[in-house]
C-alpha atoms as a PDB file:
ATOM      1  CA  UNK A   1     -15.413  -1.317 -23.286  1.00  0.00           C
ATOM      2  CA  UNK A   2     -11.692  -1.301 -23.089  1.00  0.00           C
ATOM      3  CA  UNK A   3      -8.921   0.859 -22.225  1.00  0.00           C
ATOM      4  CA  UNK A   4      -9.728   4.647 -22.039  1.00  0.00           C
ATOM      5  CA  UNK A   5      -6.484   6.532 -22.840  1.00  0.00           C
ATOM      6  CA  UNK A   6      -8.053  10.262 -23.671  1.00  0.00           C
ATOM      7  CA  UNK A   7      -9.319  10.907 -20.349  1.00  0.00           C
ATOM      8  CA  UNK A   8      -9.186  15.375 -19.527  1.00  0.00           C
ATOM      9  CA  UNK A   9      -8.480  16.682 -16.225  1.00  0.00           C
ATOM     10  CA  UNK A  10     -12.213  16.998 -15.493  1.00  0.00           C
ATOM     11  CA  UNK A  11     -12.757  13.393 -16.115  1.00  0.00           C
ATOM     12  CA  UNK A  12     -10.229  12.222 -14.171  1.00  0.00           C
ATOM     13  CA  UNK A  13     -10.747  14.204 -11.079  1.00  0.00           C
ATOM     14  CA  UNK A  14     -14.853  12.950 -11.206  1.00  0.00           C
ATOM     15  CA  UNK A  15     -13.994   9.727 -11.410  1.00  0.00           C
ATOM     16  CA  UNK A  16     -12.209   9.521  -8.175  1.00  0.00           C
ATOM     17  CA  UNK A  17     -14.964  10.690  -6.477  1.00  0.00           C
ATOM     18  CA  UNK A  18     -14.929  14.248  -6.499  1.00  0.00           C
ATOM     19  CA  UNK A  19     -17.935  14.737  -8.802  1.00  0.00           C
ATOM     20  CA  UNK A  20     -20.159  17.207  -7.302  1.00  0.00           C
ATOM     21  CA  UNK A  21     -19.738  20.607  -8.630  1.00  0.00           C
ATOM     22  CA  UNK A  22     -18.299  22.607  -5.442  1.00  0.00           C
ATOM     23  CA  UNK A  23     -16.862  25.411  -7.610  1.00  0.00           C
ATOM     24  CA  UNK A  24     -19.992  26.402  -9.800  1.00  0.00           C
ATOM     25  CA  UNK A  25     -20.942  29.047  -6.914  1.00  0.00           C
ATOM     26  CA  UNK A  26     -17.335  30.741  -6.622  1.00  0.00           C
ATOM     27  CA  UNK A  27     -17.182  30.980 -10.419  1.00  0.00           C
ATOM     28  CA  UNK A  28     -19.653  32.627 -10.925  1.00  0.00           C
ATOM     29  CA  UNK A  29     -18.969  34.984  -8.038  1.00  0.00           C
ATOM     30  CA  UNK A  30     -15.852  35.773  -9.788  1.00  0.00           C
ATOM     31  CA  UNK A  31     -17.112  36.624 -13.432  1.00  0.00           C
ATOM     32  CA  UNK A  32     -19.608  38.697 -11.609  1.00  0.00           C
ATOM     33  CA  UNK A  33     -16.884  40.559  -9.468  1.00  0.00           C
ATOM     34  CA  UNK A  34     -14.356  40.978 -12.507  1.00  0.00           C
ATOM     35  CA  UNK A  35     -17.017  41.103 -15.106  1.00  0.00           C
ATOM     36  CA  UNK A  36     -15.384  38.506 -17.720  1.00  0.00           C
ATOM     37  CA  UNK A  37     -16.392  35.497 -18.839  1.00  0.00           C
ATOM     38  CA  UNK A  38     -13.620  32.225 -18.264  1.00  0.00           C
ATOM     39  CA  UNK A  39     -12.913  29.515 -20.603  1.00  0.00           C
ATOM     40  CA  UNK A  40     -15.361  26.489 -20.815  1.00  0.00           C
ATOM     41  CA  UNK A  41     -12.605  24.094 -20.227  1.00  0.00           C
ATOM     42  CA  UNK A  42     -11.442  26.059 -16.984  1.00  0.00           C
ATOM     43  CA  UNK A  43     -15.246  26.116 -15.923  1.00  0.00           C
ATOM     44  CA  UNK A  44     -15.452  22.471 -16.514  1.00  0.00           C
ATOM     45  CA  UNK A  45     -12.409  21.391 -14.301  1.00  0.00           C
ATOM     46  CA  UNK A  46     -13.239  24.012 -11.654  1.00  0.00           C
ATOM     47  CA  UNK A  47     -16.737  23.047 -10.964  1.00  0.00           C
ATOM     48  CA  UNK A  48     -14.816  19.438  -9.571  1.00  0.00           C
ATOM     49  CA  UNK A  49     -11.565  20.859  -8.634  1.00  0.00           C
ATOM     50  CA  UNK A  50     -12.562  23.956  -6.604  1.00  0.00           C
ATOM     51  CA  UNK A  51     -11.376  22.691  -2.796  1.00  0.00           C
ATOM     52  CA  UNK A  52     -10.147  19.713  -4.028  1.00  0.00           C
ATOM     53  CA  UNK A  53      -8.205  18.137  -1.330  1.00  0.00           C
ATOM     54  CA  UNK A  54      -6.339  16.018  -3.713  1.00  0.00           C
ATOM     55  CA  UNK A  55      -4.667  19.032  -5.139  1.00  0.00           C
ATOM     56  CA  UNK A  56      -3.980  21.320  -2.152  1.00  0.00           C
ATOM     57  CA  UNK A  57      -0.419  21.203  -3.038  1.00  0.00           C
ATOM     58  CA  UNK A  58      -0.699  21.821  -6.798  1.00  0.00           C
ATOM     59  CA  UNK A  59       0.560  24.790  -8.893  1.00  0.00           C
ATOM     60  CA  UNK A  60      -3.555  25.362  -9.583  1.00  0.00           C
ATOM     61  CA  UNK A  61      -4.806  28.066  -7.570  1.00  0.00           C
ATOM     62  CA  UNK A  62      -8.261  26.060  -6.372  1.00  0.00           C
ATOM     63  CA  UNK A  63      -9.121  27.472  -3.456  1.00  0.00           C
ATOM     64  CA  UNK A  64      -8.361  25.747   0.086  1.00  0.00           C
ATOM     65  CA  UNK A  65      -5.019  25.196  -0.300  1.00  0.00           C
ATOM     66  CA  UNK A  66      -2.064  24.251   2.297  1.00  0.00           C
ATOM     67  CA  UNK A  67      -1.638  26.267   4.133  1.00  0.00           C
ATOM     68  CA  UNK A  68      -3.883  29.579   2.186  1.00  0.00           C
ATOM     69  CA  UNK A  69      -6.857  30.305   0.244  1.00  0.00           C
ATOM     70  CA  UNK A  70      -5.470  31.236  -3.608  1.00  0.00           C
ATOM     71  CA  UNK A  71      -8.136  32.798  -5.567  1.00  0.00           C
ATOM     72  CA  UNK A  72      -7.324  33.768  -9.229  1.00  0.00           C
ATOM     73  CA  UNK A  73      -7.032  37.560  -9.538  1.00  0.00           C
ATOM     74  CA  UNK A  74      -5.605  39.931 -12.947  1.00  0.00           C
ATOM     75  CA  UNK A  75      -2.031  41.369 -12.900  1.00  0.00           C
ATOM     76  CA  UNK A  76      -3.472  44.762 -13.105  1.00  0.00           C
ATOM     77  CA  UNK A  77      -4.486  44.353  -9.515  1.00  0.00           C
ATOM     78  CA  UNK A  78      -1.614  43.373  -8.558  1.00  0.00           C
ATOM     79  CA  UNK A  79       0.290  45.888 -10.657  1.00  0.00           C
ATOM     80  CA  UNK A  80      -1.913  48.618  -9.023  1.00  0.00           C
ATOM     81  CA  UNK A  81      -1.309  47.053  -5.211  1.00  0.00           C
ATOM     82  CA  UNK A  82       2.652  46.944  -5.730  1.00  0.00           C
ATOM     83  CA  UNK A  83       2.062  50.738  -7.006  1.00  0.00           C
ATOM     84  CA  UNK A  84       0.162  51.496  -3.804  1.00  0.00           C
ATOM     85  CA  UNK A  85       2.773  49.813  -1.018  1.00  0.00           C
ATOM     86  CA  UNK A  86       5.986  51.205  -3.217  1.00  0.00           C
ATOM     87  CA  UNK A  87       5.114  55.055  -3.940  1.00  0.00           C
ATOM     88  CA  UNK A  88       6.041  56.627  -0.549  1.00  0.00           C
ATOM     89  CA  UNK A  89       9.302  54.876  -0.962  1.00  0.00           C
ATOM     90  CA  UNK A  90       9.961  56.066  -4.737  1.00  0.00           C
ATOM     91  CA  UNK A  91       9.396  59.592  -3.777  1.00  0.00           C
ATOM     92  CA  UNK A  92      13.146  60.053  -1.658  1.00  0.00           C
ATOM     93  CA  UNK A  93      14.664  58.861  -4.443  1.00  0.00           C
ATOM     94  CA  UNK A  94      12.927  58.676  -8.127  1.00  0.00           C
ATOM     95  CA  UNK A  95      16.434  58.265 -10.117  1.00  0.00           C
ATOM     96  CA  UNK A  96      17.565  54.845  -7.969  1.00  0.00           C
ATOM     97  CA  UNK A  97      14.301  53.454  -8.705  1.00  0.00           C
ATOM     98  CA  UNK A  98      14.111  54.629 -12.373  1.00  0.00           C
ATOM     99  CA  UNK A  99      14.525  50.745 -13.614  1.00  0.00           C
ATOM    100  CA  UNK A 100      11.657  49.314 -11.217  1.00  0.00           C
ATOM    101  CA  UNK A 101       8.678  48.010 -13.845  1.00  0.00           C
ATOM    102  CA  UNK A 102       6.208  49.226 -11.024  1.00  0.00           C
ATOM    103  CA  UNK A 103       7.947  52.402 -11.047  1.00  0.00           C
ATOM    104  CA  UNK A 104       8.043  52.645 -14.567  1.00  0.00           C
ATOM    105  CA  UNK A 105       4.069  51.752 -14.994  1.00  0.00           C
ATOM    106  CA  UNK A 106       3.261  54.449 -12.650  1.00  0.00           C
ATOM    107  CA  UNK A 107       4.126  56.687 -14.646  1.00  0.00           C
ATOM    108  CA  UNK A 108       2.137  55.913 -17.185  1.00  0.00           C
ATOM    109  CA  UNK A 109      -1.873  56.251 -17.071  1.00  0.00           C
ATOM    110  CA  UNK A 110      -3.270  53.061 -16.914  1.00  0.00           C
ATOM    111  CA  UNK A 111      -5.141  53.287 -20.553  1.00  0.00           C
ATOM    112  CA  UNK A 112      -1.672  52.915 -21.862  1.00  0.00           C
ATOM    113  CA  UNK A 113      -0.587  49.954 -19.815  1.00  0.00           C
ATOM    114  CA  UNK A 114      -1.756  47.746 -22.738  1.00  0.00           C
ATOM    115  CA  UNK A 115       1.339  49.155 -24.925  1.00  0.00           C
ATOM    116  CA  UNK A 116       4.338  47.615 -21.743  1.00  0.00           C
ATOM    117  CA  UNK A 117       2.268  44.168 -21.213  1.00  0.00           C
ATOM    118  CA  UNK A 118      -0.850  42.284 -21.669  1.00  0.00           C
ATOM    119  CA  UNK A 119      -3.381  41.879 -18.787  1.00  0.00           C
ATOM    120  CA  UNK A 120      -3.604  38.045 -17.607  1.00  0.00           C
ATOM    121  CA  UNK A 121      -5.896  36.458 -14.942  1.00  0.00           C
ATOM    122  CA  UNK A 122      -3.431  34.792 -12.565  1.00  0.00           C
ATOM    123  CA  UNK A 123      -4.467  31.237 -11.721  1.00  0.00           C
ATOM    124  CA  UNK A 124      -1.592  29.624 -10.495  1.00  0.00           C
ATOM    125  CA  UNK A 125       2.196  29.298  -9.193  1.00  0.00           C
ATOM    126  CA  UNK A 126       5.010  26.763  -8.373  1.00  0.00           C
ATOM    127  CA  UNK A 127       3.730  25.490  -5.363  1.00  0.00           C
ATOM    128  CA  UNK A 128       6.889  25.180  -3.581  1.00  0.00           C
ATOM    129  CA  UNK A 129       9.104  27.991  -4.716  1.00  0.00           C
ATOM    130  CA  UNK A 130       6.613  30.607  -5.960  1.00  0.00           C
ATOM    131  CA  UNK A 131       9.248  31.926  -8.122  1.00  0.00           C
ATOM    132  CA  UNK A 132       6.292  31.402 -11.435  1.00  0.00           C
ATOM    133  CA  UNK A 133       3.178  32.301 -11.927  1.00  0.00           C
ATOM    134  CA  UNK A 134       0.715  31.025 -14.461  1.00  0.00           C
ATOM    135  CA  UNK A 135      -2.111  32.922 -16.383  1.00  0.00           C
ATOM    136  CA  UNK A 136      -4.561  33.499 -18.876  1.00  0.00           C
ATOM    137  CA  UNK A 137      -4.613  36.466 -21.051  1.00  0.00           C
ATOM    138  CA  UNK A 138      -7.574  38.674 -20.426  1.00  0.00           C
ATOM    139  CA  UNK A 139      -8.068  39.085 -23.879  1.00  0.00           C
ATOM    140  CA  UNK A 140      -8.075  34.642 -24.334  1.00  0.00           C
ATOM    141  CA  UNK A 141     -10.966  34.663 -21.627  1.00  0.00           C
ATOM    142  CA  UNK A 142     -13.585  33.811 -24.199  1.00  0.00           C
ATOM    143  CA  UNK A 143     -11.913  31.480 -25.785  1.00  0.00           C
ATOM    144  CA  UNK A 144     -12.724  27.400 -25.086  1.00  0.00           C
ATOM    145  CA  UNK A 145      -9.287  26.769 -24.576  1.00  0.00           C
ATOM    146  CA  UNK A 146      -6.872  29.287 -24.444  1.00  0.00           C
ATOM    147  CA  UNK A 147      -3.130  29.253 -24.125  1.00  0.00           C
ATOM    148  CA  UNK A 148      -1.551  29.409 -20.774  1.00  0.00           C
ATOM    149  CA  UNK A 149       1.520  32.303 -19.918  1.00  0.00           C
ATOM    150  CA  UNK A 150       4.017  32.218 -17.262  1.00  0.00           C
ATOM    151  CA  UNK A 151       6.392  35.163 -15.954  1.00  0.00           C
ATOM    152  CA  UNK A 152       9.000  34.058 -13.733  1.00  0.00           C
ATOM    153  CA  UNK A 153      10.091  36.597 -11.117  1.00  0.00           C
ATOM    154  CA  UNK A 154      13.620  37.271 -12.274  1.00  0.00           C
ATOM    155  CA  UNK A 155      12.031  38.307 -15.256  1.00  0.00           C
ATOM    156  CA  UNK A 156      10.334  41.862 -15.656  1.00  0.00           C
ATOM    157  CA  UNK A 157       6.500  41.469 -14.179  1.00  0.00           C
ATOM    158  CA  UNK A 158       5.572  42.401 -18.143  1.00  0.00           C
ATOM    159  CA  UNK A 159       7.613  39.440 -19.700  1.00  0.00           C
ATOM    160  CA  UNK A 160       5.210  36.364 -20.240  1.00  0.00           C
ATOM    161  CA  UNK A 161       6.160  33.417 -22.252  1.00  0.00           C
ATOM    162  CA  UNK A 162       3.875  30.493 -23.295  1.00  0.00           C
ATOM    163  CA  UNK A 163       4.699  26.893 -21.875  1.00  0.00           C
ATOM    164  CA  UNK A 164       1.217  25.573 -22.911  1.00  0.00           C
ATOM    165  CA  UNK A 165      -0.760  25.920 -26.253  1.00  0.00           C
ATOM    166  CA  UNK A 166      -4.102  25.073 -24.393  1.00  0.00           C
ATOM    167  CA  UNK A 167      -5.341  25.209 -21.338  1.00  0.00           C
ATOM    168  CA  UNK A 168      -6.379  21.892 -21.014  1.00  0.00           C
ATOM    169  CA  UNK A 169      -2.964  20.391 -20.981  1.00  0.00           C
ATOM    170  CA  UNK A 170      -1.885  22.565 -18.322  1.00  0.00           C
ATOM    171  CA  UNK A 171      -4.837  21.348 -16.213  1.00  0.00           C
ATOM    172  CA  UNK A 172      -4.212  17.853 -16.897  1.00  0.00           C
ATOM    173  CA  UNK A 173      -0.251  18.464 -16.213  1.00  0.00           C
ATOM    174  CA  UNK A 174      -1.200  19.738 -13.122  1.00  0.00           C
ATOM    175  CA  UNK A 175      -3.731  16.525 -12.071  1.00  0.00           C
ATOM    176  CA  UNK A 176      -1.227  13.973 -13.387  1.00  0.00           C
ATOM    177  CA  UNK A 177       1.660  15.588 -11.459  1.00  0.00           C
ATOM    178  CA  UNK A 178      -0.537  15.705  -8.270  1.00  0.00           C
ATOM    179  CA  UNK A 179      -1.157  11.712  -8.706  1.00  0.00           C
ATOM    180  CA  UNK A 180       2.498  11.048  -9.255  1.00  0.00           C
ATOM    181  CA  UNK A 181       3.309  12.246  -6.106  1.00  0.00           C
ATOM    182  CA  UNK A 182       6.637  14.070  -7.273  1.00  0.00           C
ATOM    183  CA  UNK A 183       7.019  16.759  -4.849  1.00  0.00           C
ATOM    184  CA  UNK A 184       4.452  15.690  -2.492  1.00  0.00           C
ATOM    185  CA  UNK A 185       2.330  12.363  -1.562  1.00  0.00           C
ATOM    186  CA  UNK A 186      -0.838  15.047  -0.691  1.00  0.00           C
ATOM    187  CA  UNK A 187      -2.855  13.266  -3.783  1.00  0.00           C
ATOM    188  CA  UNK A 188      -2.180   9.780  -2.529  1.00  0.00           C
ATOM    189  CA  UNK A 189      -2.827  10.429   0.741  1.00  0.00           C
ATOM    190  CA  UNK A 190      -6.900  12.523   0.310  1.00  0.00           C
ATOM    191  CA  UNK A 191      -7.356   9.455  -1.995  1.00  0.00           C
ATOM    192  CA  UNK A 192      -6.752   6.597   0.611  1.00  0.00           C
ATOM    193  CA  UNK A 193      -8.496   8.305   3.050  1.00  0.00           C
ATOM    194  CA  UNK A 194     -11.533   8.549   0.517  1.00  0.00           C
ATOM    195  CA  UNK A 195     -10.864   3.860  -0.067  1.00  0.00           C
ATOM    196  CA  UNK A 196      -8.808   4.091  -2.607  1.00  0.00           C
ATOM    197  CA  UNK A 197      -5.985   1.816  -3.209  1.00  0.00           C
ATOM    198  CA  UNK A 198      -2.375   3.121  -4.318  1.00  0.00           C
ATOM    199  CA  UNK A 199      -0.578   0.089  -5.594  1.00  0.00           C
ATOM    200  CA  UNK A 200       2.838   0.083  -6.955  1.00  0.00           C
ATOM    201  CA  UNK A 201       5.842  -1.862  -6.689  1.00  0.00           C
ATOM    202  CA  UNK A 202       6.967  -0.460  -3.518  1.00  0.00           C
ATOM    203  CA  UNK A 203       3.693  -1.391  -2.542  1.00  0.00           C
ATOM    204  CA  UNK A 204       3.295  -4.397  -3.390  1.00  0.00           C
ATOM    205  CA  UNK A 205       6.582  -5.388  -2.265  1.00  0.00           C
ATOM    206  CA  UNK A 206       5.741  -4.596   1.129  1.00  0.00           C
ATOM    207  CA  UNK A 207       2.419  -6.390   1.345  1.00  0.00           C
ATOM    208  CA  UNK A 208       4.457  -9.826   0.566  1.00  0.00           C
ATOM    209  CA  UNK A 209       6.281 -11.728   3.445  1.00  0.00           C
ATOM    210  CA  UNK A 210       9.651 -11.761   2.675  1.00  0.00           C
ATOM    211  CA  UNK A 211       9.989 -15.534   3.217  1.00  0.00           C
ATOM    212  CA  UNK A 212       7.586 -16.085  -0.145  1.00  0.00           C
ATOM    213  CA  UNK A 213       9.209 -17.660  -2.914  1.00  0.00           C
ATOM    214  CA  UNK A 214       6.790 -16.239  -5.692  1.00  0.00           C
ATOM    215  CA  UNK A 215       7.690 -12.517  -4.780  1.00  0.00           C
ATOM    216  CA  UNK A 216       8.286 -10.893  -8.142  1.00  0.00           C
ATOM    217  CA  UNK A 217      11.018  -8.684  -9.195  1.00  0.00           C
ATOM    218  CA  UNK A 218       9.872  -5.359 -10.070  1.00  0.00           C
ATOM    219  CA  UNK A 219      10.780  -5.953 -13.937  1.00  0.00           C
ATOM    220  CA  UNK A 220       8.214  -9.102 -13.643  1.00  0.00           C
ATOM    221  CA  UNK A 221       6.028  -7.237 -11.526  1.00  0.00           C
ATOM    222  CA  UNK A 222       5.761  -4.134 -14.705  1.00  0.00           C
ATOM    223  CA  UNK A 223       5.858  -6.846 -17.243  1.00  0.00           C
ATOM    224  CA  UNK A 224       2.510  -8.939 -15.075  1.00  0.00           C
ATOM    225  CA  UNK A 225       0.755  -5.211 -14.749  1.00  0.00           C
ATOM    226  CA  UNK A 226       0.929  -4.134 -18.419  1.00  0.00           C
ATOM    227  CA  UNK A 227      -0.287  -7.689 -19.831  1.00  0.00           C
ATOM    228  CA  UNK A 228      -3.572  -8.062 -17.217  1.00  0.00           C
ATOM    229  CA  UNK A 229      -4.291  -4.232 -17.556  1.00  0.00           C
ATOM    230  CA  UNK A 230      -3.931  -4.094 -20.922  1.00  0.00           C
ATOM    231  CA  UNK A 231      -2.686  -1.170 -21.940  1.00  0.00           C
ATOM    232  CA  UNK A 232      -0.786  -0.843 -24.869  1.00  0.00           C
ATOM    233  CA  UNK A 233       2.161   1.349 -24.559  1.00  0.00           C
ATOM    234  CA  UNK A 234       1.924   2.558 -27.933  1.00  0.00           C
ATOM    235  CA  UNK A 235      -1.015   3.719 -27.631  1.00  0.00           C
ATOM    236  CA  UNK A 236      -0.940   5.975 -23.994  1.00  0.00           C
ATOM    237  CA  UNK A 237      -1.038   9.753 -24.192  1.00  0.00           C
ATOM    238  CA  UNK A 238       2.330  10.664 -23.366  1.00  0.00           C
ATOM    239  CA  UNK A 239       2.631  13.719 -21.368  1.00  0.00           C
ATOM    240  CA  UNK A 240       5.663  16.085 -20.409  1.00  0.00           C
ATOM    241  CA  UNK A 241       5.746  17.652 -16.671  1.00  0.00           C
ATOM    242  CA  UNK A 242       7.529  20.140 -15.574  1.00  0.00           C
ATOM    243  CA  UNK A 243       9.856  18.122 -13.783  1.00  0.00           C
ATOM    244  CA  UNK A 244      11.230  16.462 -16.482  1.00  0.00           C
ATOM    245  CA  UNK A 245       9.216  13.253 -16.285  1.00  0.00           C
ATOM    246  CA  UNK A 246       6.867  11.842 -19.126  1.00  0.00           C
ATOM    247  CA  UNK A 247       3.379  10.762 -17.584  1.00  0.00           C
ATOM    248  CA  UNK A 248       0.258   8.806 -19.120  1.00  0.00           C
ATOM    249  CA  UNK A 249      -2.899   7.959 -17.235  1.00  0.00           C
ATOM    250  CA  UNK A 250      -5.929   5.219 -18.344  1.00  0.00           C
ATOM    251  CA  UNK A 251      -8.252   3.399 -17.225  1.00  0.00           C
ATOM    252  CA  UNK A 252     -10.109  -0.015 -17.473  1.00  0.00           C
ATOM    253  CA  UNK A 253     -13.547   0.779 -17.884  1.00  0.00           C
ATOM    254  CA  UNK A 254     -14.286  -2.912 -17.288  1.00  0.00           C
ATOM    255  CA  UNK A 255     -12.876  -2.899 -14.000  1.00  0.00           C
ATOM    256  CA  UNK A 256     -12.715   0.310 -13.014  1.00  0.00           C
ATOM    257  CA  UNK A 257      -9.111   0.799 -12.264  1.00  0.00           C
ATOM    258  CA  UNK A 258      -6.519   3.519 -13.406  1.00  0.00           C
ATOM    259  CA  UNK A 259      -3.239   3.304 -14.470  1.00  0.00           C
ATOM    260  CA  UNK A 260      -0.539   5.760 -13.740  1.00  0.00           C
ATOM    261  CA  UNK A 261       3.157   5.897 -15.728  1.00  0.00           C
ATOM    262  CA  UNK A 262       5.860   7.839 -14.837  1.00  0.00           C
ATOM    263  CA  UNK A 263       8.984   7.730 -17.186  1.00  0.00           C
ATOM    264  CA  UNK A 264      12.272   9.197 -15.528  1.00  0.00           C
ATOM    265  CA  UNK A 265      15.554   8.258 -17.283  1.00  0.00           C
ATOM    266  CA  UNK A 266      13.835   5.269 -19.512  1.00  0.00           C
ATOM    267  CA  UNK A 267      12.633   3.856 -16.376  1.00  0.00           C
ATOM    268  CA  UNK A 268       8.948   2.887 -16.340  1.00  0.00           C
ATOM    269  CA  UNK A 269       7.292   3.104 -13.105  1.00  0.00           C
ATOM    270  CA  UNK A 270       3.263   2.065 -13.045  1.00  0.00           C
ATOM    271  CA  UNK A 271       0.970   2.431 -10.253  1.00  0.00           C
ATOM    272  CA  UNK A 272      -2.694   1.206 -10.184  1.00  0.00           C
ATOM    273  CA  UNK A 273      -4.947   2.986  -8.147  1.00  0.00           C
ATOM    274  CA  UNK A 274      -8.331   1.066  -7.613  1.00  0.00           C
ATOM    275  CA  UNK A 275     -10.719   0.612  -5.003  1.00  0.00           C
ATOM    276  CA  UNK A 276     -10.260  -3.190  -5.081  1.00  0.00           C
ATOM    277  CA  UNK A 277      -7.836  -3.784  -1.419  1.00  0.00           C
ATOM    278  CA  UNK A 278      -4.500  -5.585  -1.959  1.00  0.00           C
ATOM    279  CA  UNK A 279      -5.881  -8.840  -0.802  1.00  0.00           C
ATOM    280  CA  UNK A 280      -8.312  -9.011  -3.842  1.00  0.00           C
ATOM    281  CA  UNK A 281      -6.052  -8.261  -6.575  1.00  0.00           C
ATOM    282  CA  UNK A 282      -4.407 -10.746  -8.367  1.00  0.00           C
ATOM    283  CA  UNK A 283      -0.885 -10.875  -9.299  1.00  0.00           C
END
C-alpha cells in the first residue's frame, strides 16, 4: 500500500463513485447501429463515463451534456448531411463553389472518398469554442488503443492531424482537465454534491479565521501537503493539457485520498480531494 501514481481514466472516474456501468447499453446500441467494433480502452472508460455529470463540460462526447446530448457519429455522415443541406445552393452557381470540400466530395462517388480523407468516428470537440473535433479512424476501431485525430475547422474537413498516440491519454487528458477546473468548476461542483471534499489552498485559507496565528502561507501549506501525502514529485506521471498546463493525479490507497497538481509557469498548485470534511484533516 502506498502511493498509486499510474491510475487510467477508467480508474479514476470509478473511484469517485461513478462505478456502475451506465454506458454498457448505449455502446452496444452503437456498434450494432454502425456495425464496428470500438476500442477496449474506449469501452472501458465509457461503461463509467457515459452521463457522467462530472464531465458535462468536457471535450468527450458522453452523452448528457450541458446543455445537449453528443453522441459519437463517422464523418461520412456528416460529410453526406452537409452534401444534402448544400446541393440546392451549389446548383445557381457550381464555379463560386468549385473550392468547397463538400462540393468537391460530391462529385465524387462515395467508393472513392477513401482516396481525399480517411473515415473517423467523431467523439469529441472543444467544449467551449467547437472550432476542433476529435476522432478515431474507422480503420483504428479494432485496435486496443488507437491514436486519436483532430481537424480544426479552418482547416479542410479532410485534413486530420494526430495530437495523441493513444487513446488512453486523451481520455485521461480529458478527466484530469475536468478535475482541474480550468475552464469550468462543473467537476468540482457534481463531486461535492456527491460528499466529496475539494481542498486547496484557497480552500483552506478560507476555512481559517483570519485572527489565527498558525495560518500557513501557501508555500508552507504545499511544502505540509507533499510531506504527509507522500508523494514524491519525481515520481508523478506528468501530463500535458491542452491548455498549456502540466497535470499529475495519485492517490493514497491507505487513506483514500487523491492528489491533484497543476503546473502553470513553474508554479505548483495541489488540491486534495477526499471524503474526509475540513474539520478532520490535519494540517
Amino acid at each position: 500500500m502506498g502511493i498509486r501514481y499510474d491510475l487510467s481514466a477508467a480508474e479514476i472516474v470509478k473511484q469517485l463513485g461513478y462505478e456502475k456501468n451506465t454506458g454498457r447499453k448505449a455502446l452496444d446500441q452503437l456498434m450494432k447501429e454502425k456495425s464496428i467494433s470500438l476500442p477496449n480502452v474506449y469501452q472501458q472508460f465509457m461503461e463509467v463515463a457515459t452521463n457522467c455529470p462530472m464531465l458535462e463540460t468536457s471535450d468527450l462526447w458522453v452523452g448528457k451534456m450541458v446543455p445537449f446530448v453528443m453522441k459519437p457519429y463517422f464523418l461520412y455522415e456528416e460529410i453526406e448531411e452537409k452534401i444534402k443541406d448544400q446541393k440546392e445552393t451549389w446548383k445557381t452557381d457550381p464555379k463560386k463553389h468549385k473550392d468547397n470540400p463538400y462540393y468537391l466530395l460530391s462529385r465524387l462517388p462515395k467508393e472513392q472518398w477513401p482516396s481525399q480523407s480517411c473515415d473517423y468516428l467523431e467523439i469529441g470537440s472543444d467544449y467551449g469554442a467547437g472550432i476542433v473535433t476529435f476522432g478515431i479512424r474507422k480503420d483504428d476501431l479494432e485496435k486496443e488503443d488507437p491514436p486519436v485525430y483532430m481537424n480544426h475547422e479552418a482547416d479542410p474537413i479532410t485534413s486530420w492531424t494526430m495530437p495523441y498516440e493513444k487513446l488512453s491519454e486523451f481520455l485521461l487528458e480529458i478527466v484530469l482537465t475536468a478535475l482541474a477546473c480550468i475552464d469550468y468548476p462543473t467537476a468540482q461542483e457534481a463531486l461535492e454534491e456527491n460528499g466529496w471534499t475539494w481542498l486547496n489552498y484557497d480552500e483552506y485559507s478560507m476555512n481559517i479565521e483570519e485572527e489565527d496565528e498558525d495560518i500557513l502561507s501557501e508555500e508552507e501549506w504545499l511544502e505540509r501537503l507533499l510531506t504527509q501525502s507522500g508523494i514524491d514529485l519525481e515520481q508523478v506521471r506528468w501530463l500535458n493539457s491542452a491548455g498549456g498546463q502540466e497535470l499529475f493525479f495519485c492517490q493514497n490507497e491507505e487513506n483514500g485520498r487523491f492528489y491533484l497538481g497543476v503546473m502553470e509557469e513553474e508554479e505548483l498548485e495541489l488540491t486534495m480531494i477526499t471524503r474526509e470534511t475540513f474539520e478532520e484533516l490535519d494540517f
